[in-house]
N, C-alpha and C. Protein backbone atom coordinates (compact mmCIF):
# COMPACT_ATOMS: atom_id res chain seq x y z
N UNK A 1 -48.38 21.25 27.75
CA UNK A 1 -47.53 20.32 27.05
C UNK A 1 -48.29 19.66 25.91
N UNK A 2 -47.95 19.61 25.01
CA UNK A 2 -48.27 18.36 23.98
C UNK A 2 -47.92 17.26 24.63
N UNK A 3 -48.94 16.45 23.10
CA UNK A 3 -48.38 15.14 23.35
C UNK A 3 -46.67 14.56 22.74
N UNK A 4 -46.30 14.93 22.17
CA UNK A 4 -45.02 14.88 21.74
C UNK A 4 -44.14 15.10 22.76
N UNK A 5 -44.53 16.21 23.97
CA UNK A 5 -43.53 16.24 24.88
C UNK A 5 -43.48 15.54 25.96
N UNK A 6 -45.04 14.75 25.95
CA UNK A 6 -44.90 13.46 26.85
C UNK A 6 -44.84 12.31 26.67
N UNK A 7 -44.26 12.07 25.59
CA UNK A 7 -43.59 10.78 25.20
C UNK A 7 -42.87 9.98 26.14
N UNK A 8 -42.67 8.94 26.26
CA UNK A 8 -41.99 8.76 27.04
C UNK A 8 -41.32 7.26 26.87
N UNK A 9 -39.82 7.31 27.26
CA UNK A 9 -38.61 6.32 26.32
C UNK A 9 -39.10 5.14 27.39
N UNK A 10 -38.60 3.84 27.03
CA UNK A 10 -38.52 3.06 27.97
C UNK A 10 -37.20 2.25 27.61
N UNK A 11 -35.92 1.77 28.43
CA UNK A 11 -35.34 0.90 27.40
C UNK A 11 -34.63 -0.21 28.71
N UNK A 12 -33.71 -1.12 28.37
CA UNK A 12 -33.00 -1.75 28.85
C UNK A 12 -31.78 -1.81 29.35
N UNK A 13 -30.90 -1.68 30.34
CA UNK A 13 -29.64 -1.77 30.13
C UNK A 13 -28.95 -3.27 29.98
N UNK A 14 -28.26 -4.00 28.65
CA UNK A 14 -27.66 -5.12 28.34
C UNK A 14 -26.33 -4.90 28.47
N UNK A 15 -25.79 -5.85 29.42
CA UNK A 15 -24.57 -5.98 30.03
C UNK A 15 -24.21 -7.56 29.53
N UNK A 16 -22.50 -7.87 30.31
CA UNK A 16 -22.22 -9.27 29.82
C UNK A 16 -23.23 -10.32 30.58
N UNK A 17 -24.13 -10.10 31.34
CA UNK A 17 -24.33 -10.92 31.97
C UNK A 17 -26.08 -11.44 31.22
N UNK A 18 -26.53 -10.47 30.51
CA UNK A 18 -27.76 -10.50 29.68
C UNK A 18 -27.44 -11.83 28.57
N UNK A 19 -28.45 -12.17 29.04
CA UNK A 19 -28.40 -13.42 27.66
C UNK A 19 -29.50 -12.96 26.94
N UNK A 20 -29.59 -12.95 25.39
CA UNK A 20 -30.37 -12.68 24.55
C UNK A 20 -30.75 -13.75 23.66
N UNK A 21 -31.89 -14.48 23.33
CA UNK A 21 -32.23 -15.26 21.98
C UNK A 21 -32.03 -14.67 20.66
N UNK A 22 -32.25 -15.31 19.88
CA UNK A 22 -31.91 -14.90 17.85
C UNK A 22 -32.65 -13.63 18.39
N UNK A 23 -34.14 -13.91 18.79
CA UNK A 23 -35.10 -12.47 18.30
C UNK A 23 -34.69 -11.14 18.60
N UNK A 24 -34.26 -11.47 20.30
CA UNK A 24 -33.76 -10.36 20.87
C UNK A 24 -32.75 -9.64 20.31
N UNK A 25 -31.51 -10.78 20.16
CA UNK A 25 -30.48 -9.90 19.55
C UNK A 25 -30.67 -9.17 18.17
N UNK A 26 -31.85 -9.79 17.33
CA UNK A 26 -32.45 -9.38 15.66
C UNK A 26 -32.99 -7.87 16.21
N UNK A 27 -33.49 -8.03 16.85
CA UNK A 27 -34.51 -6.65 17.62
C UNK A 27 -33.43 -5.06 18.02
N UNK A 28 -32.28 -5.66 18.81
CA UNK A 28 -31.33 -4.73 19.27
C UNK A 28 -30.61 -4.49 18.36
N UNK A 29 -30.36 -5.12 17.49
CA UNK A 29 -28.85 -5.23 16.33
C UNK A 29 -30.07 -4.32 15.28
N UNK A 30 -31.00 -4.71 14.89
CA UNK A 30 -31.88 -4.13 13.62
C UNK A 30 -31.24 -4.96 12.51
N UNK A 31 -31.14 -6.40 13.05
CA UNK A 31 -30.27 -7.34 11.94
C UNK A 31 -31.66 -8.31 11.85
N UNK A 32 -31.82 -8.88 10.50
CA UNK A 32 -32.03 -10.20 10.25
C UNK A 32 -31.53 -11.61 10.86
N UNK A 33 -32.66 -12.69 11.19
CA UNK A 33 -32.60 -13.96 12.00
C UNK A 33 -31.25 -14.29 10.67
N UNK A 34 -31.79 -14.63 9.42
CA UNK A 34 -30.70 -15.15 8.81
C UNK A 34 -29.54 -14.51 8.70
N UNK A 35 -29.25 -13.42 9.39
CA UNK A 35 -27.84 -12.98 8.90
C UNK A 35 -27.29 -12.75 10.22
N UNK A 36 -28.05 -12.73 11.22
CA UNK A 36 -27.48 -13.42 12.79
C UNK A 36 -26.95 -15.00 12.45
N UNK A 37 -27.79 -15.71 11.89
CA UNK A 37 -27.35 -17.47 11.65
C UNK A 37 -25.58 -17.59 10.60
N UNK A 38 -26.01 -16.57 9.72
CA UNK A 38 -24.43 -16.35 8.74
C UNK A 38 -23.69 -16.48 10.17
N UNK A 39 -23.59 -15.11 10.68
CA UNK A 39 -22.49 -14.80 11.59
C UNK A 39 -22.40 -16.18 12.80
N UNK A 40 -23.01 -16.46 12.77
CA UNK A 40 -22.89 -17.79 13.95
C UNK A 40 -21.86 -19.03 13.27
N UNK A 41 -22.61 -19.45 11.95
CA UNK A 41 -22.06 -19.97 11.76
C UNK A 41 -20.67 -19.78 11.08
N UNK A 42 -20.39 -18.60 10.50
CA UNK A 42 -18.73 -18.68 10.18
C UNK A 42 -18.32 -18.11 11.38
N UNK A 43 -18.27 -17.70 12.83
CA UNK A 43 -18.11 -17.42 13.66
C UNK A 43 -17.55 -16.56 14.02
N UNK A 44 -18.55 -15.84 13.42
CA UNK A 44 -18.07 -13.95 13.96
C UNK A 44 -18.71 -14.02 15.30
N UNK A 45 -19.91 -14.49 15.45
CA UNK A 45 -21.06 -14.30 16.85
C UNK A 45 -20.67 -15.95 17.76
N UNK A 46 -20.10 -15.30 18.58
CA UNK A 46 -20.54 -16.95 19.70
C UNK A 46 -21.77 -16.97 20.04
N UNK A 47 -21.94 -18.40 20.13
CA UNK A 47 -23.33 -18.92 20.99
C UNK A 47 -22.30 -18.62 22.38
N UNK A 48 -23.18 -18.35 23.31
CA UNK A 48 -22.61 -18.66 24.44
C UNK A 48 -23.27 -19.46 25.30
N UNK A 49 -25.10 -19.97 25.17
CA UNK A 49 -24.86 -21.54 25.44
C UNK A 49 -26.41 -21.63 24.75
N UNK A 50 -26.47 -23.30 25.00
CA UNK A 50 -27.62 -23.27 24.48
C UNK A 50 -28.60 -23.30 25.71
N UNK A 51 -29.85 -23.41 25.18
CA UNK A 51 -31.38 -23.23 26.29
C UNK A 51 -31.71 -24.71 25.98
N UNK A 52 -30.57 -25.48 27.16
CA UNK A 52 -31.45 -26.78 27.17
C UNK A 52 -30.63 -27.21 29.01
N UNK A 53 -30.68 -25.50 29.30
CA UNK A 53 -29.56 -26.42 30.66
C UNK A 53 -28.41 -26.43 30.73
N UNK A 54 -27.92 -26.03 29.71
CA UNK A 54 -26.30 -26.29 29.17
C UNK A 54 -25.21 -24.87 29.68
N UNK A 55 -24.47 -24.92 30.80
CA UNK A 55 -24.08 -24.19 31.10
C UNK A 55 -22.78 -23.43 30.35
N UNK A 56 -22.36 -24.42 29.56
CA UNK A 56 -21.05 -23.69 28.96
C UNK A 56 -20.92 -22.26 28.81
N UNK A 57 -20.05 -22.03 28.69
CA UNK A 57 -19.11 -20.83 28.35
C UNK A 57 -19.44 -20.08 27.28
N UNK A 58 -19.00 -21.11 25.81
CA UNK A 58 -19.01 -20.68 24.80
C UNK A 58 -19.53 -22.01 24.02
N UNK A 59 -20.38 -22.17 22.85
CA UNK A 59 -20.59 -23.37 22.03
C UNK A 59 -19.70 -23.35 21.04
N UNK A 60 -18.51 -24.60 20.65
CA UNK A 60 -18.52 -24.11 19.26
C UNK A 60 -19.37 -24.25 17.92
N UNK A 61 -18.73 -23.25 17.22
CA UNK A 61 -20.03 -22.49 15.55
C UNK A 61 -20.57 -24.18 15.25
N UNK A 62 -19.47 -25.12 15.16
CA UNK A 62 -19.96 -26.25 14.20
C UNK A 62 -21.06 -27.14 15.02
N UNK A 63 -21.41 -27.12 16.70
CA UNK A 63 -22.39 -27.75 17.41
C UNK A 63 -23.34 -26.83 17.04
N UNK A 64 -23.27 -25.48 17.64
CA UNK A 64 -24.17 -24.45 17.25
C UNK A 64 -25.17 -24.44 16.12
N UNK A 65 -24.43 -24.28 15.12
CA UNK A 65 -24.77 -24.58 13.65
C UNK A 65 -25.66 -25.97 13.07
N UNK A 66 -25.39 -26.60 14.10
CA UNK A 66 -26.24 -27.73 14.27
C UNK A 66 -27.57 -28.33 14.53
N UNK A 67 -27.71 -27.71 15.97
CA UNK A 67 -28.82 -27.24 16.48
C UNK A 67 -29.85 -25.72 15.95
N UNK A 68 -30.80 -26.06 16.44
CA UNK A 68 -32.18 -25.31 15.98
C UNK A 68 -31.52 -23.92 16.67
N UNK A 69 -31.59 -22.41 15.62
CA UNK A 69 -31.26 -21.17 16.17
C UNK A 69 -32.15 -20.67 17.56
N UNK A 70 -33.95 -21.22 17.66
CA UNK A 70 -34.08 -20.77 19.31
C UNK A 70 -33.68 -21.38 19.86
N UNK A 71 -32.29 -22.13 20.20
CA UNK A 71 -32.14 -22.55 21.12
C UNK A 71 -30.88 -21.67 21.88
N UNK A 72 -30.59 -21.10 21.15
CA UNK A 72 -29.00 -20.20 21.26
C UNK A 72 -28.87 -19.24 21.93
N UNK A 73 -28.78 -18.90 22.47
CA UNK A 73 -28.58 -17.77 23.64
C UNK A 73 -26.89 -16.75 23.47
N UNK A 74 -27.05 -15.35 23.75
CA UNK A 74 -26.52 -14.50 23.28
C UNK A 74 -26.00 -13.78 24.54
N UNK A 75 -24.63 -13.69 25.01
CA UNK A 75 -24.26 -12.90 25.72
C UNK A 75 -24.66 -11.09 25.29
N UNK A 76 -25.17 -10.55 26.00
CA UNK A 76 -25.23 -8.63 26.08
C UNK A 76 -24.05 -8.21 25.15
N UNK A 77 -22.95 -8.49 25.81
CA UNK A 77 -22.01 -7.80 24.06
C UNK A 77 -21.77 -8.06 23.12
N UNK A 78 -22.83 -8.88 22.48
CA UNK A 78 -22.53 -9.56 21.10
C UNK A 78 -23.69 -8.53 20.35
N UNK A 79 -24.32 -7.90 21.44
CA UNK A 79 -24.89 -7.10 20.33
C UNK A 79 -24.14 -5.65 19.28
N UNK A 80 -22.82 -5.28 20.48
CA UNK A 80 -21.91 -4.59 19.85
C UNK A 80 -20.99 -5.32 18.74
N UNK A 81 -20.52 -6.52 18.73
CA UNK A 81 -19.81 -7.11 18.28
C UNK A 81 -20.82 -7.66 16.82
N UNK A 82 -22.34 -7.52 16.46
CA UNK A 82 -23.02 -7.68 15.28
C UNK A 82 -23.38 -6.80 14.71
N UNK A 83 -23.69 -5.63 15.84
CA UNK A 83 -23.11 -3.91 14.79
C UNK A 83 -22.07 -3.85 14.18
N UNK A 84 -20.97 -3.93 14.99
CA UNK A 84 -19.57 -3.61 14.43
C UNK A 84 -18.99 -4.94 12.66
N UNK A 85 -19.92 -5.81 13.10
CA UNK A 85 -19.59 -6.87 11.59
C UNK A 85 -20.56 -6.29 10.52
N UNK A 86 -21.72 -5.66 11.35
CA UNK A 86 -22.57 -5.50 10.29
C UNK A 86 -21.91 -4.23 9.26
N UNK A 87 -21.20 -3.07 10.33
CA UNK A 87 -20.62 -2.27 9.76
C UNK A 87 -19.25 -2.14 8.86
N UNK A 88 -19.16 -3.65 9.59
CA UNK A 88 -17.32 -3.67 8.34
C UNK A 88 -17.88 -4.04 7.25
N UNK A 89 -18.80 -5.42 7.15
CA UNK A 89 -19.38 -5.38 5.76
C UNK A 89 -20.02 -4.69 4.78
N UNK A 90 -20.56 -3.95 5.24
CA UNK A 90 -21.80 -2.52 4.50
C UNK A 90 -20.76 -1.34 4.33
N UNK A 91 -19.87 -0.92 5.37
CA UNK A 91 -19.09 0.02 5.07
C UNK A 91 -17.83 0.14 4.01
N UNK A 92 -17.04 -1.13 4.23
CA UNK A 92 -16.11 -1.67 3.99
C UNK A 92 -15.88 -2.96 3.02
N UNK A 93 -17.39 -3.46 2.68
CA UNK A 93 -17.71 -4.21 1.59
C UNK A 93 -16.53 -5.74 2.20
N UNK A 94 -16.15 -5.86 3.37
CA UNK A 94 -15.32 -7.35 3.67
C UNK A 94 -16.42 -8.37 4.18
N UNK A 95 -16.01 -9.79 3.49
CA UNK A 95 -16.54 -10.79 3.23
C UNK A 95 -16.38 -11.24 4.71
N UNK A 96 -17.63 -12.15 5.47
CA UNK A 96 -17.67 -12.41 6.70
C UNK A 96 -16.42 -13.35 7.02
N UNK A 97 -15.39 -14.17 6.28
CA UNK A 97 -14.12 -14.93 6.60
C UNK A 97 -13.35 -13.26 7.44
N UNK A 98 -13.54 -12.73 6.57
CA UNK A 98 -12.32 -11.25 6.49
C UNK A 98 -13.56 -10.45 7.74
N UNK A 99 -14.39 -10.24 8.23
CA UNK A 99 -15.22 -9.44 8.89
C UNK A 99 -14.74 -9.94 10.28
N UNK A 100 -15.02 -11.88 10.15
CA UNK A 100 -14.44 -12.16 11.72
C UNK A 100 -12.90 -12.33 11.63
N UNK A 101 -11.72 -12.22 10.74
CA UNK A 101 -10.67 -11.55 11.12
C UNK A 101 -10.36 -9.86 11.36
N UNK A 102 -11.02 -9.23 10.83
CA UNK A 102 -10.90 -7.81 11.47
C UNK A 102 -11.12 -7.92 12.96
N UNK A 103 -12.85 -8.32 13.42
CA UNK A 103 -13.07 -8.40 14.33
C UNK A 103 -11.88 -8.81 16.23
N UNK A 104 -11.21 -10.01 15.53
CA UNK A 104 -10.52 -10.32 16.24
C UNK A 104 -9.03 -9.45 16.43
N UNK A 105 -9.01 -9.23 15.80
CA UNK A 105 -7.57 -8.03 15.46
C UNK A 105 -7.78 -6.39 16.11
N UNK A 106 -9.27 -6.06 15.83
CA UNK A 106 -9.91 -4.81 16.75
C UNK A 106 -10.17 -5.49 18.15
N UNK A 107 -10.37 -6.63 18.79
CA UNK A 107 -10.49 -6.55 20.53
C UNK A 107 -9.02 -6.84 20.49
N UNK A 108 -7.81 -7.80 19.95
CA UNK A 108 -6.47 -7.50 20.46
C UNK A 108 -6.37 -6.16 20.76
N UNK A 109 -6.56 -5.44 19.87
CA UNK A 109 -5.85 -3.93 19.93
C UNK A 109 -6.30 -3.30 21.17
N UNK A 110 -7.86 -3.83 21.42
CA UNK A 110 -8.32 -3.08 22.21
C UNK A 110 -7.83 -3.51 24.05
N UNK A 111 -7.59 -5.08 23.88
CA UNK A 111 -7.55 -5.69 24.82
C UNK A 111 -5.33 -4.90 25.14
N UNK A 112 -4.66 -5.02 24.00
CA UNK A 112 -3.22 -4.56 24.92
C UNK A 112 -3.20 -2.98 24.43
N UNK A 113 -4.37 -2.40 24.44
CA UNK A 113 -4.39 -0.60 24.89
C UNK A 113 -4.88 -0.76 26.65
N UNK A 114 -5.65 -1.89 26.88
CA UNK A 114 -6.29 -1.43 28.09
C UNK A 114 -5.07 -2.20 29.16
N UNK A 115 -4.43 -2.90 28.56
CA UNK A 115 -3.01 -3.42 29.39
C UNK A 115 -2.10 -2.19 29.31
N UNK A 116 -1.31 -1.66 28.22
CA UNK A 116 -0.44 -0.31 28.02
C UNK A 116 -0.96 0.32 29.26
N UNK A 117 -2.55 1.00 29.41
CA UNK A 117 -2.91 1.84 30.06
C UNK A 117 -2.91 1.65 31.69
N UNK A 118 -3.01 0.04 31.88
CA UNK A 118 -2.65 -0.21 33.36
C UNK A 118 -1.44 -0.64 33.86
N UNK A 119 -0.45 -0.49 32.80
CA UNK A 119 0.63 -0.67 33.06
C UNK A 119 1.36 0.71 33.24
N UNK A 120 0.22 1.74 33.10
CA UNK A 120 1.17 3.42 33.06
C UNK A 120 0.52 3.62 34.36
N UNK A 121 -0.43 3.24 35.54
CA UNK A 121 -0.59 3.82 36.08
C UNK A 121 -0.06 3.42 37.50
């Protein structure tokens, strides 16, 4: 064998239950800290809480936006949800107002296909 064929992958599996900081999610996304902070604050990306103890749910953008970005913590599927903005904007040239209305209009769709589909079975 070479060495090329003993390479060897290592990776993570991130689910909803993974919380990620700015870095992490900068690291997985292949996005910039400041353009994770854009999306926070016009609120394409939820905080989903901060790292001070704070159990909430969700923060809203304008507390968020407030506070210092390590403090912010990142649910596991927001790393799909900062691909998918990163890609409406770069692909599709839409301004982040118009990126987090697409956004929300693609999980409706997605959310009453997966109702249609349990309602056929």
């Amino acid at each position: 064998m070479t060495s090329a064929e003993e390479t060897m992958l290592t990776g993570e599996i991130i689910d909803e239950h993974t919380l990620l900081d700015v870095a992490e999610l900068c690291r997985c996304c292949g996005l910039d800290r400041t353009y994770i902070i854009e999306l926070v604050e016009e609120g394409v990306l939820s905080v989903t809480r901060i790292d001070a103890g704070d159990a909430r749910d969700a923060v809203d953008p304008v507390d968020a936006a407030r506070l210092d970005a390590a403090q912010w913590r990142f649910a596991g599927t927001t790393v799909r949800r900062a691909r998918t903005a990163l890609r409406l904007q770069r692909d599709l040239e839409i301004n982040l107002p118009g990126v987090a209305l697409a956004l929300e209009l693609l999980e409706q769709l997605e959310r009453l296909r997966r109702q249609l589909n349990q309602e056929r079975v």
